[in-house]
C-alpha atoms as a PDB file:
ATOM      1  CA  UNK A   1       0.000   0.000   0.000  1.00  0.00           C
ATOM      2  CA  UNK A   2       1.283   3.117  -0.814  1.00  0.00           C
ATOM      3  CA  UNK A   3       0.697   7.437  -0.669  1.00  0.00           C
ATOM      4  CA  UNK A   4      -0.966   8.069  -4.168  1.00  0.00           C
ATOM      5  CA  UNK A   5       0.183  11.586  -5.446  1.00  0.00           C
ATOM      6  CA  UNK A   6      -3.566  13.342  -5.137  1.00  0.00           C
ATOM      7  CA  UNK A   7      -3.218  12.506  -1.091  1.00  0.00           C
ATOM      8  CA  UNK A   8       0.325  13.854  -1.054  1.00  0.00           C
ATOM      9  CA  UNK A   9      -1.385  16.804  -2.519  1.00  0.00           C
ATOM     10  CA  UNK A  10      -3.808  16.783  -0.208  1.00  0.00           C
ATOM     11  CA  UNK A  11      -1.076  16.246   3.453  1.00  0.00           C
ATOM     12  CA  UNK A  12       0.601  18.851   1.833  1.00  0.00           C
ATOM     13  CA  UNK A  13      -1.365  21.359   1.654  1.00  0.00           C
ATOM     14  CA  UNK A  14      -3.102  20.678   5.212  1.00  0.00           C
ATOM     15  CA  UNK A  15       0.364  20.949   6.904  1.00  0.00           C
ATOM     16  CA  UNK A  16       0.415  24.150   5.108  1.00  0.00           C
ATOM     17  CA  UNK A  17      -2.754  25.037   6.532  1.00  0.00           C
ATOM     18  CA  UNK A  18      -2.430  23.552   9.986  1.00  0.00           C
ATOM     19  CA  UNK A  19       1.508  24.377  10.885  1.00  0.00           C
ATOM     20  CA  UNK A  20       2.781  26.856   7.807  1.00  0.00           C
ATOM     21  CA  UNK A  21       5.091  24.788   6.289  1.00  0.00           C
ATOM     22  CA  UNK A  22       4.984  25.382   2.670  1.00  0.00           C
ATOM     23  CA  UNK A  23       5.877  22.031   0.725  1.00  0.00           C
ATOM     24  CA  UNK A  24       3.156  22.589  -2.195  1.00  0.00           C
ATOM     25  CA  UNK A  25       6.838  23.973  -4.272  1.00  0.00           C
ATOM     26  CA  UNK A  26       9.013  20.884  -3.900  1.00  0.00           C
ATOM     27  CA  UNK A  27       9.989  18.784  -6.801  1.00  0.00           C
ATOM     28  CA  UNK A  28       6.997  16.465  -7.029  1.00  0.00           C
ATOM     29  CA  UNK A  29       9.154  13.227  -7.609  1.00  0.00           C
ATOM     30  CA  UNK A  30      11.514  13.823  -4.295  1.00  0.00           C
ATOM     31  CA  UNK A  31       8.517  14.693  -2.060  1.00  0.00           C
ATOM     32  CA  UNK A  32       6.389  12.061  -3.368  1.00  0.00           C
ATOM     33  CA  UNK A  33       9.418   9.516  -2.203  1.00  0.00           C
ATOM     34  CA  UNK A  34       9.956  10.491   1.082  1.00  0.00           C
ATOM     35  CA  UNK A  35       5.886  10.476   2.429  1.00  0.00           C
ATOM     36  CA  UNK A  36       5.801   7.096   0.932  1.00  0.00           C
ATOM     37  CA  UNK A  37       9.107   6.227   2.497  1.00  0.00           C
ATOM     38  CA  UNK A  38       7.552   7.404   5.782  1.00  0.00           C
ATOM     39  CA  UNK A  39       3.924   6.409   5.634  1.00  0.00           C
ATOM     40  CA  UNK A  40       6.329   2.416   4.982  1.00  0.00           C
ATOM     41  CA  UNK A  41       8.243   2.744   7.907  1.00  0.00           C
ATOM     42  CA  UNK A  42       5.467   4.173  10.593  1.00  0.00           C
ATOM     43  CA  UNK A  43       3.159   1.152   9.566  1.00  0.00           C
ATOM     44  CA  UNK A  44      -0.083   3.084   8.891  1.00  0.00           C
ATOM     45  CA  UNK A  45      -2.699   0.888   7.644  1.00  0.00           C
ATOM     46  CA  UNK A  46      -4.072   3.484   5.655  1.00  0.00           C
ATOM     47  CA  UNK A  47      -3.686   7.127   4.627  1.00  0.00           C
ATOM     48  CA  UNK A  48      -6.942   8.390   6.896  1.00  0.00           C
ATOM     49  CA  UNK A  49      -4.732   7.320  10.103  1.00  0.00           C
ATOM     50  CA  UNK A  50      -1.325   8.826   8.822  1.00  0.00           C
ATOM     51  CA  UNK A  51      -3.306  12.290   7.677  1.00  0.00           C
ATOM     52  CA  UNK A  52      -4.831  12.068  10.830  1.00  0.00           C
ATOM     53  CA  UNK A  53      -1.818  11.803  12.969  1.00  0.00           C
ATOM     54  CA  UNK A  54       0.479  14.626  11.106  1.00  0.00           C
ATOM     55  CA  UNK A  55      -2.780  16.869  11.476  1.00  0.00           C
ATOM     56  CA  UNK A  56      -3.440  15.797  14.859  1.00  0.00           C
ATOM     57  CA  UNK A  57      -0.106  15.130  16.919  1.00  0.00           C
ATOM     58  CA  UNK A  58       2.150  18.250  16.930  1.00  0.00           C
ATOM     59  CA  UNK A  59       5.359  16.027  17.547  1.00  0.00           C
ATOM     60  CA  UNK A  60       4.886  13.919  14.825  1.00  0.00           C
ATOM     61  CA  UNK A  61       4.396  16.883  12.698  1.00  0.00           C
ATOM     62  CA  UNK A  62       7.842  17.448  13.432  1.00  0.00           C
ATOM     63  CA  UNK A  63       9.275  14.078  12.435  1.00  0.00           C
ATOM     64  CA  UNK A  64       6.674  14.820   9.260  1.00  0.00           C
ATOM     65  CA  UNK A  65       8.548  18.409   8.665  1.00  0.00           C
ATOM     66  CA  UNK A  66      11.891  16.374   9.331  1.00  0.00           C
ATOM     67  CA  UNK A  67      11.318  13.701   7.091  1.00  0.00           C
ATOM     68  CA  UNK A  68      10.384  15.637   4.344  1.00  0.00           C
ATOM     69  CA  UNK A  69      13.601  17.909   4.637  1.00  0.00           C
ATOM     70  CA  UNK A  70      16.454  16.380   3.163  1.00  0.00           C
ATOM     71  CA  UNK A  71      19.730  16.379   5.546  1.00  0.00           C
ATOM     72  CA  UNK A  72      22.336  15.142   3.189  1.00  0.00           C
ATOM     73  CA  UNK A  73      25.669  17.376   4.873  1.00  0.00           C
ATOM     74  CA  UNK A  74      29.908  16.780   5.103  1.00  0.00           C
ATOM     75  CA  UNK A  75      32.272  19.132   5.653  1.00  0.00           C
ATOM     76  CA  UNK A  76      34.104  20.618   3.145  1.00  0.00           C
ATOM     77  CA  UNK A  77      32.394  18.818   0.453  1.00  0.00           C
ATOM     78  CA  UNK A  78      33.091  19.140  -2.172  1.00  0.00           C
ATOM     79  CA  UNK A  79      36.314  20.270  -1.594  1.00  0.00           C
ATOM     80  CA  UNK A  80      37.581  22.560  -5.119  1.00  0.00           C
ATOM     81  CA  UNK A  81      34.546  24.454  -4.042  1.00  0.00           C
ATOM     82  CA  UNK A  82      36.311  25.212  -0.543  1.00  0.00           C
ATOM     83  CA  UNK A  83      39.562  25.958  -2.248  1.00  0.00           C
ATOM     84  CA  UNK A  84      37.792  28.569  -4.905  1.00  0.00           C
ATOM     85  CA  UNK A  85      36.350  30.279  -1.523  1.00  0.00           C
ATOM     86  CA  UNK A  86      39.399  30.500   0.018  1.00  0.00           C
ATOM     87  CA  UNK A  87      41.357  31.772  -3.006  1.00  0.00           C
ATOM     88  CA  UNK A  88      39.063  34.306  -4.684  1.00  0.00           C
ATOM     89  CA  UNK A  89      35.795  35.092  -2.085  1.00  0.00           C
ATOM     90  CA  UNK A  90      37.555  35.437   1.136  1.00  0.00           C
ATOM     91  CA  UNK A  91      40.375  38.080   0.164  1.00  0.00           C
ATOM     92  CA  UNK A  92      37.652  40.232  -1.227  1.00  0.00           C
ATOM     93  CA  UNK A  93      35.851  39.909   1.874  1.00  0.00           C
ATOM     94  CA  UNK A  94      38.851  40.674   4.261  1.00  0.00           C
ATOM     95  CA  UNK A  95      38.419  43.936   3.177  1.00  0.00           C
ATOM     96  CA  UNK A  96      35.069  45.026   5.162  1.00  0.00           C
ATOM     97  CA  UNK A  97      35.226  45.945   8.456  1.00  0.00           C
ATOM     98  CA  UNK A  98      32.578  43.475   9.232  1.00  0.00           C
ATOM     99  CA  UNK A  99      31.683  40.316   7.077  1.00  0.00           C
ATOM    100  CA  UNK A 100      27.597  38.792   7.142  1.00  0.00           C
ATOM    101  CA  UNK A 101      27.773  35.353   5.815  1.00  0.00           C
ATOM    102  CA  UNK A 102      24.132  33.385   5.041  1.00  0.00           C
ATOM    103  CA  UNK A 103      24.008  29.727   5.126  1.00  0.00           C
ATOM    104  CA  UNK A 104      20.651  29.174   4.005  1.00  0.00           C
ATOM    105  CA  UNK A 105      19.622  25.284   3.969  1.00  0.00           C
ATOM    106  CA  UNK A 106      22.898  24.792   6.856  1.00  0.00           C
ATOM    107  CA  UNK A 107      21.187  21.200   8.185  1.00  0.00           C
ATOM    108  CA  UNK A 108      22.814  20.030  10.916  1.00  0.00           C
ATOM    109  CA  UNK A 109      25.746  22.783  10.620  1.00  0.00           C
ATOM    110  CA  UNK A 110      28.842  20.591   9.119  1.00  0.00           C
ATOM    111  CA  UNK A 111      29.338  23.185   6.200  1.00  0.00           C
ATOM    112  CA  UNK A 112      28.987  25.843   8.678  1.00  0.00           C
ATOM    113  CA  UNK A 113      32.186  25.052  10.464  1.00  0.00           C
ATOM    114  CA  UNK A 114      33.676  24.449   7.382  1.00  0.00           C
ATOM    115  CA  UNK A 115      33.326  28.041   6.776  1.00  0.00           C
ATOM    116  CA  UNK A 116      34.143  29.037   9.995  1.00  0.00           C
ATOM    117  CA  UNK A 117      37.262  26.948   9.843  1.00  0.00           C
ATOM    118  CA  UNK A 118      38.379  28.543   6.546  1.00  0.00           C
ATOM    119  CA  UNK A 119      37.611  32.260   8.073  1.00  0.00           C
ATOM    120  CA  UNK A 120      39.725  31.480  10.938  1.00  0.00           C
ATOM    121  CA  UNK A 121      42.633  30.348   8.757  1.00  0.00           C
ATOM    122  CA  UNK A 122      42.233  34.029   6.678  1.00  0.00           C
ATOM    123  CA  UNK A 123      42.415  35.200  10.258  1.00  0.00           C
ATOM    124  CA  UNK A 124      38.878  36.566   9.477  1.00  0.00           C
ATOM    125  CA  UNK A 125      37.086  35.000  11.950  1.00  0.00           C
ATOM    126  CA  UNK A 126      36.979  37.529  14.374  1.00  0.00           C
ATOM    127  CA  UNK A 127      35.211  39.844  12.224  1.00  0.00           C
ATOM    128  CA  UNK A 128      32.847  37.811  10.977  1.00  0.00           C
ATOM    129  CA  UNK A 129      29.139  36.759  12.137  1.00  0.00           C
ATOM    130  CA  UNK A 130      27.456  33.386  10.305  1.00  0.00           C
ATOM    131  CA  UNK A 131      24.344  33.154  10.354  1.00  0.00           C
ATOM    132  CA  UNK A 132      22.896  28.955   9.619  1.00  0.00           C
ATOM    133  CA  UNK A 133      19.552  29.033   9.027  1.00  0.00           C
ATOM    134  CA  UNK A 134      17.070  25.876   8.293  1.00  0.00           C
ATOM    135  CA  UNK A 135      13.659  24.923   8.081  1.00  0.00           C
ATOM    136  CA  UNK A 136      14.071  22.017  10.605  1.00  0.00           C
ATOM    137  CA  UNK A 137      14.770  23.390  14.236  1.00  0.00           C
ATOM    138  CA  UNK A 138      16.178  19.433  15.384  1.00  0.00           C
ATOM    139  CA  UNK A 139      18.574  19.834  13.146  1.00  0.00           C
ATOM    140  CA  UNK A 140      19.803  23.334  14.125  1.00  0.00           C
ATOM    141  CA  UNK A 141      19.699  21.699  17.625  1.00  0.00           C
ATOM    142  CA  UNK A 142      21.926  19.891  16.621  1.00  0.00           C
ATOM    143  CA  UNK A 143      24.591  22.334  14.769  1.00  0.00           C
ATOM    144  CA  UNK A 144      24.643  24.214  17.946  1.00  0.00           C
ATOM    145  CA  UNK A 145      25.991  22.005  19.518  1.00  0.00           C
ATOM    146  CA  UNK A 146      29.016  21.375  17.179  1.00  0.00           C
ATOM    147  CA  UNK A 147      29.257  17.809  18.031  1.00  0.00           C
ATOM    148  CA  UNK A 148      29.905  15.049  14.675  1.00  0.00           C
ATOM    149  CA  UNK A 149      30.285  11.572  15.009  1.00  0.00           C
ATOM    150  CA  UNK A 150      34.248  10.975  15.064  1.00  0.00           C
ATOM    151  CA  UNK A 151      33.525   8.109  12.697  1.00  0.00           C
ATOM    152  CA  UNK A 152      33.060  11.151   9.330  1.00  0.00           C
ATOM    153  CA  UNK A 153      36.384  12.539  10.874  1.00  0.00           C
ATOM    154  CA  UNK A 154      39.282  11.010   9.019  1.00  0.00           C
ATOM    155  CA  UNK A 155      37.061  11.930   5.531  1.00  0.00           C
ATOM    156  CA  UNK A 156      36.654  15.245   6.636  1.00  0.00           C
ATOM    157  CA  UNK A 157      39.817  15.295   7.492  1.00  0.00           C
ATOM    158  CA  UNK A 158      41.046  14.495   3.701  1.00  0.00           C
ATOM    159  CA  UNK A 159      38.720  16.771   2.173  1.00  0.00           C
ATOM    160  CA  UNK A 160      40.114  19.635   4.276  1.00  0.00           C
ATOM    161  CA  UNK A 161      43.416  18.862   2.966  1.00  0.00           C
ATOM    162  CA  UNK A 162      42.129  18.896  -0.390  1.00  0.00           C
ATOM    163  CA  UNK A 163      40.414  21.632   0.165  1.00  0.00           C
ATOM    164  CA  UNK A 164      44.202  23.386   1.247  1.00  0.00           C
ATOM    165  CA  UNK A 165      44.068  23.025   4.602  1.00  0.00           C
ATOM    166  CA  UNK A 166      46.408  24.671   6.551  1.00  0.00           C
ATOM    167  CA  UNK A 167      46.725  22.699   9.520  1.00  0.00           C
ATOM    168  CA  UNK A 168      46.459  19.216  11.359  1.00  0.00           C
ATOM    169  CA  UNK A 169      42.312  19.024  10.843  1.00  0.00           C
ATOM    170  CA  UNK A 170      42.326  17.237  14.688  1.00  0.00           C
ATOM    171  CA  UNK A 171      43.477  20.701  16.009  1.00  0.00           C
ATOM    172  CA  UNK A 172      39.748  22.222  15.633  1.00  0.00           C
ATOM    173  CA  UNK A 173      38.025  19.627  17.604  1.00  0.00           C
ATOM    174  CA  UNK A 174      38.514  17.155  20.616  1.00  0.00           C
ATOM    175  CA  UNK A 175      37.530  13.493  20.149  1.00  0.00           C
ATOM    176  CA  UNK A 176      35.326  11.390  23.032  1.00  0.00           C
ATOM    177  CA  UNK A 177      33.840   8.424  22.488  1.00  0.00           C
ATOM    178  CA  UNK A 178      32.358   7.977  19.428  1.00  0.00           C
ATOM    179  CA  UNK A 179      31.891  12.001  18.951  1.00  0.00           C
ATOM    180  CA  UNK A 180      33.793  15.264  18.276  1.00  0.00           C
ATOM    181  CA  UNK A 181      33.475  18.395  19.202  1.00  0.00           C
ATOM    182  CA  UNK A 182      33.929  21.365  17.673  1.00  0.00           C
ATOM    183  CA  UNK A 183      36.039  24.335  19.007  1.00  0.00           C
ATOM    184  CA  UNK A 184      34.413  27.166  20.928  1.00  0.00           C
ATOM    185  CA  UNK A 185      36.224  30.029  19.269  1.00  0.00           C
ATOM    186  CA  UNK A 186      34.272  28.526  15.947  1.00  0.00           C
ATOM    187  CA  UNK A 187      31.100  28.117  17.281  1.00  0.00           C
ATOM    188  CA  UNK A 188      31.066  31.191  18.911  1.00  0.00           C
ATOM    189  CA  UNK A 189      30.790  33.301  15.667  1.00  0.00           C
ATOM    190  CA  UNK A 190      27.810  31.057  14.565  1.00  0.00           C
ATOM    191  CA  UNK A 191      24.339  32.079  14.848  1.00  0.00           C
ATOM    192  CA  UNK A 192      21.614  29.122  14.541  1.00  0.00           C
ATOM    193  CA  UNK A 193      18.220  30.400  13.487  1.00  0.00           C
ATOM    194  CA  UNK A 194      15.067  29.046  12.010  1.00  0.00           C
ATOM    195  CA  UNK A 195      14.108  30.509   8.735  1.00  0.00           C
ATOM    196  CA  UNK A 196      11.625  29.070   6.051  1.00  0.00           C
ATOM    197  CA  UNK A 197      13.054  30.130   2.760  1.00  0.00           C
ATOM    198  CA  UNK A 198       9.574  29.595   1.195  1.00  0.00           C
ATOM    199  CA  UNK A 199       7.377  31.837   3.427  1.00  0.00           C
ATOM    200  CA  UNK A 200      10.155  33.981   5.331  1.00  0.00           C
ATOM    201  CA  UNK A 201      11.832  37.325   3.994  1.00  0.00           C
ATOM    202  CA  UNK A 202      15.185  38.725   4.040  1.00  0.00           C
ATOM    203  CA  UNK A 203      16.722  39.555   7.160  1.00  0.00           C
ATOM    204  CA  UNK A 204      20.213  40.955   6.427  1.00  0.00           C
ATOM    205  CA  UNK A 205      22.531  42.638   3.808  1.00  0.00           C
ATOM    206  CA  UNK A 206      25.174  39.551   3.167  1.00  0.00           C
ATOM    207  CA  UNK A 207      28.127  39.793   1.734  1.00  0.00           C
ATOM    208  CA  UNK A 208      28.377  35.897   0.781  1.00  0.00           C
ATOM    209  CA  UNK A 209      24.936  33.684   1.017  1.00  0.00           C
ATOM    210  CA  UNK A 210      26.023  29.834   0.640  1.00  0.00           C
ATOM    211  CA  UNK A 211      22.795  27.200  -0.229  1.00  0.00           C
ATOM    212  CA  UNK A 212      23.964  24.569  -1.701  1.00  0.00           C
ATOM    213  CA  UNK A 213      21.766  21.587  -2.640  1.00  0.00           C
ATOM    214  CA  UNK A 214      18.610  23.031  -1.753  1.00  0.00           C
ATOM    215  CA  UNK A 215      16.811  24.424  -4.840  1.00  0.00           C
ATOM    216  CA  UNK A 216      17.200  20.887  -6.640  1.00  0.00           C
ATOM    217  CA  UNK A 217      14.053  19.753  -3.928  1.00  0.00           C
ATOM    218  CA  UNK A 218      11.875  22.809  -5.519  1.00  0.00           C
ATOM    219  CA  UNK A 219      10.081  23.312  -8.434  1.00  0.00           C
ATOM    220  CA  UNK A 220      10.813  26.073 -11.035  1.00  0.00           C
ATOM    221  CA  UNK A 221       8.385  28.753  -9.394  1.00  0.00           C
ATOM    222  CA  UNK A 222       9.749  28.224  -5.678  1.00  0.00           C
ATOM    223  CA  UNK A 223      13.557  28.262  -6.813  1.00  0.00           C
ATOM    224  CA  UNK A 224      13.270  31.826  -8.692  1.00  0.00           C
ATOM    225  CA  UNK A 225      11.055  32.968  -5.550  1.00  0.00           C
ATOM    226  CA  UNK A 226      13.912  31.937  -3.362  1.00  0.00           C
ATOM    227  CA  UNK A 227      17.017  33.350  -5.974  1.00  0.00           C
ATOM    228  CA  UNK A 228      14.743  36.611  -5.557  1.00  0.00           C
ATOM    229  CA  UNK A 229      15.028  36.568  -1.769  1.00  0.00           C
ATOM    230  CA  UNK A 230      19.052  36.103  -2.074  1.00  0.00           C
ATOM    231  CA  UNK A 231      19.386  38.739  -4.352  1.00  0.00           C
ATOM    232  CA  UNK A 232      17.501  40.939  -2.058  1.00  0.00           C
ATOM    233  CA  UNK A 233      19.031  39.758   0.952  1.00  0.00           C
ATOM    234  CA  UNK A 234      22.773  40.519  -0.722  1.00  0.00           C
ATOM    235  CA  UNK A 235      24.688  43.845  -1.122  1.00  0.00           C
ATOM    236  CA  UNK A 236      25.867  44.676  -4.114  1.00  0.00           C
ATOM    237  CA  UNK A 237      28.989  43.134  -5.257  1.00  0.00           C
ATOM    238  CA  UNK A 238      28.251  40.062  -3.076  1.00  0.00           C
ATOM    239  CA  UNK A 239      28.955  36.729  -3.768  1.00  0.00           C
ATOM    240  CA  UNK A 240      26.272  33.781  -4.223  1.00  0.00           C
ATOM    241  CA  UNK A 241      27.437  30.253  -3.776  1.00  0.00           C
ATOM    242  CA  UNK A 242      25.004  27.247  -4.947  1.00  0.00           C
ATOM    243  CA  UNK A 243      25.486  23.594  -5.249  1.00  0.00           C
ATOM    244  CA  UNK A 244      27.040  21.422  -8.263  1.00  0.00           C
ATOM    245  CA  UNK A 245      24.052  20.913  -9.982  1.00  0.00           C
ATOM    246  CA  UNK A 246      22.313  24.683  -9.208  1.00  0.00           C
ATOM    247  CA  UNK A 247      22.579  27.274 -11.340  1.00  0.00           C
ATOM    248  CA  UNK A 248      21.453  30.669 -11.967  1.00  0.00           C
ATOM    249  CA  UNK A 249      20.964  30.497 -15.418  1.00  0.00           C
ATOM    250  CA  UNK A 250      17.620  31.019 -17.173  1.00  0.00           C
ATOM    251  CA  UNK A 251      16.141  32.554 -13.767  1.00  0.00           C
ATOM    252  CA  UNK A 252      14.510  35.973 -12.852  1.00  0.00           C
ATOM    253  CA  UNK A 253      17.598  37.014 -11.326  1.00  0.00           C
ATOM    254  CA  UNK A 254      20.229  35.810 -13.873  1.00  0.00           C
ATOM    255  CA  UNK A 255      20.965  39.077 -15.437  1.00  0.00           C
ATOM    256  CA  UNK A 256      21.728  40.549 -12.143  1.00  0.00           C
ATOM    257  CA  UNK A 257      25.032  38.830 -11.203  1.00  0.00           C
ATOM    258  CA  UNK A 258      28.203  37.510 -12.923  1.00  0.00           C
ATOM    259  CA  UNK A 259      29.752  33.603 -12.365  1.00  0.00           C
ATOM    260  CA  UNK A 260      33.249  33.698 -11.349  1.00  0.00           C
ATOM    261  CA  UNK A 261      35.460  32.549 -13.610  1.00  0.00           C
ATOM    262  CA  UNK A 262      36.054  28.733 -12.804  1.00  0.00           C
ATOM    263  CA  UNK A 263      33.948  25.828 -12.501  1.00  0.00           C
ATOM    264  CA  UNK A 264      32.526  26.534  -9.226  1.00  0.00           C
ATOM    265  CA  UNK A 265      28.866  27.798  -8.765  1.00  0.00           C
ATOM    266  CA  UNK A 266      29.857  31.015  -7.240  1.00  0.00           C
ATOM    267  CA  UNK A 267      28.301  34.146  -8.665  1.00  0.00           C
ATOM    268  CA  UNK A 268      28.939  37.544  -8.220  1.00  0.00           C
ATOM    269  CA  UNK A 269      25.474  40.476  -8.136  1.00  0.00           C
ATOM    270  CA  UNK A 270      26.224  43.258  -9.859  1.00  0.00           C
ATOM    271  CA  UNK A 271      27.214  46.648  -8.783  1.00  0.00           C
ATOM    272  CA  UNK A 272      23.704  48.185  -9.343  1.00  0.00           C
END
């Protein structure tokens, strides 16, 4: 037994109505996948029970919301992108007095420290703010905390060097037990926020918003709604950063910035 795609329809559009998450703009295929992939592994013997739980039971709205959300995170992933950032973003950042960085879409914060790690090596960190922003508040729970199981560590660790690392990757965190956690000094220039980048407006001027591997979930509509709100939300001159297979080309706000010159999705907005 499975979700057909008129009573996804339908789920979605009473959590809408019921909690305000907006999921009526997600690719239809991914969304689709994971209620079915849910609705499997709760056991509901039919869709009345599971629409009437997600409607009815606050905290399983939650696992609904998290579910639905797709926390796929490393740090320093992909790690040319890291190296492009470090190269040509972060020198022409160094020179404002104070530097607003977005991650929009952080999940449970590993690309957050990434960034922090790279601003402290620029010795940038202590000018900076980031602010990590997600739909899903157990997640951000969870960045706050800055603790990642020590098991991801030795990869992390190689894509930090690949990403030109400067030092021994250990030196940022302590290991216990099967975790690690994160330096203070790091953490400390992170702030963890909710924000819903469907029904939620800008908040900021940013000098470098980072969402990478979000706008592949949404449809057509709800990815040029979004590009609108980081265009908004960036001063001019500032630098967009979106995943591999993002781009801004063929959008509303294409004309308005510039891609850097290399094969990384980083774009530039224009001056005016």
């Amino acid at each position: 037994m499975h979700v057909s795609e008129p009573e996804v329809h339908m789920l979605l559009n009473d959590v809408l109505e019921r909690y305000g998450y907006d999921f009526t703009g997600y690719a239809p295929a991914s969304i689709h996948r994971r209620v079915n992939h849910l609705f499997q592994a709760d056991r509901f013997p039919s869709f009345a029970e599971f629409r009437y739980r997600v409607m009815t039971d606050p905290k399983y709205a939650i696992r609904f919301v998290e579910e639905i959300t797709v926390n796929v995170t490393e740090m320093f992933r992909d790690p040319h992108f890291y190296a492009t950032l470090r190269q040509e973003v972060l020198p022409v950042l160094a020179t404002y007095p104070l530097i607003r960085i977005w991650h929009a879409g952080c999940s449970t914060g590993e690309e957050v420290y990434s960034m922090a790690i790279l601003l402290k090596e620029a010795n940038l960190l202590h000018k900076s703010v980031i602010y990590a922003t997600d739909i899903n508040t157990s997640v951000l729970e969870r960045g706050r905390k800055g603790i990642f199981p020590i098991s991801q560590m030795q990869q992390y660790s190689r894509n930090y060097m690949e990403a030109g690392g400067l030092h021994d990757f250990s030196s940022y965190y302590t290991a216990n037990y099967e975790y690690a956690k994160f330096r203070k000094d790091l953490g400390g220039k992170i702030i963890f926020s909710p924000h819903n980048l469907v029904t939620d407006g800008s908040f900021n001027e940013f000098q470098l918003i980072v969402c990478r591997n979000v706008l592949i979930y949404f449809n057509k509509t709800l990815q040029d709604k979004v590009l609108r709100l980081f265009c908004d939300s960036l001063e001019p001159l500032g630098f967009l950063a979106l995943g591999s297979k993002e781009t801004l080309n063929f959008t509303s706000v294409s004309t308005k910035f510039r891609q850097l010159d290399n094969r990384e999705k980083i774009w530039r907005k224009n001056h005016l």
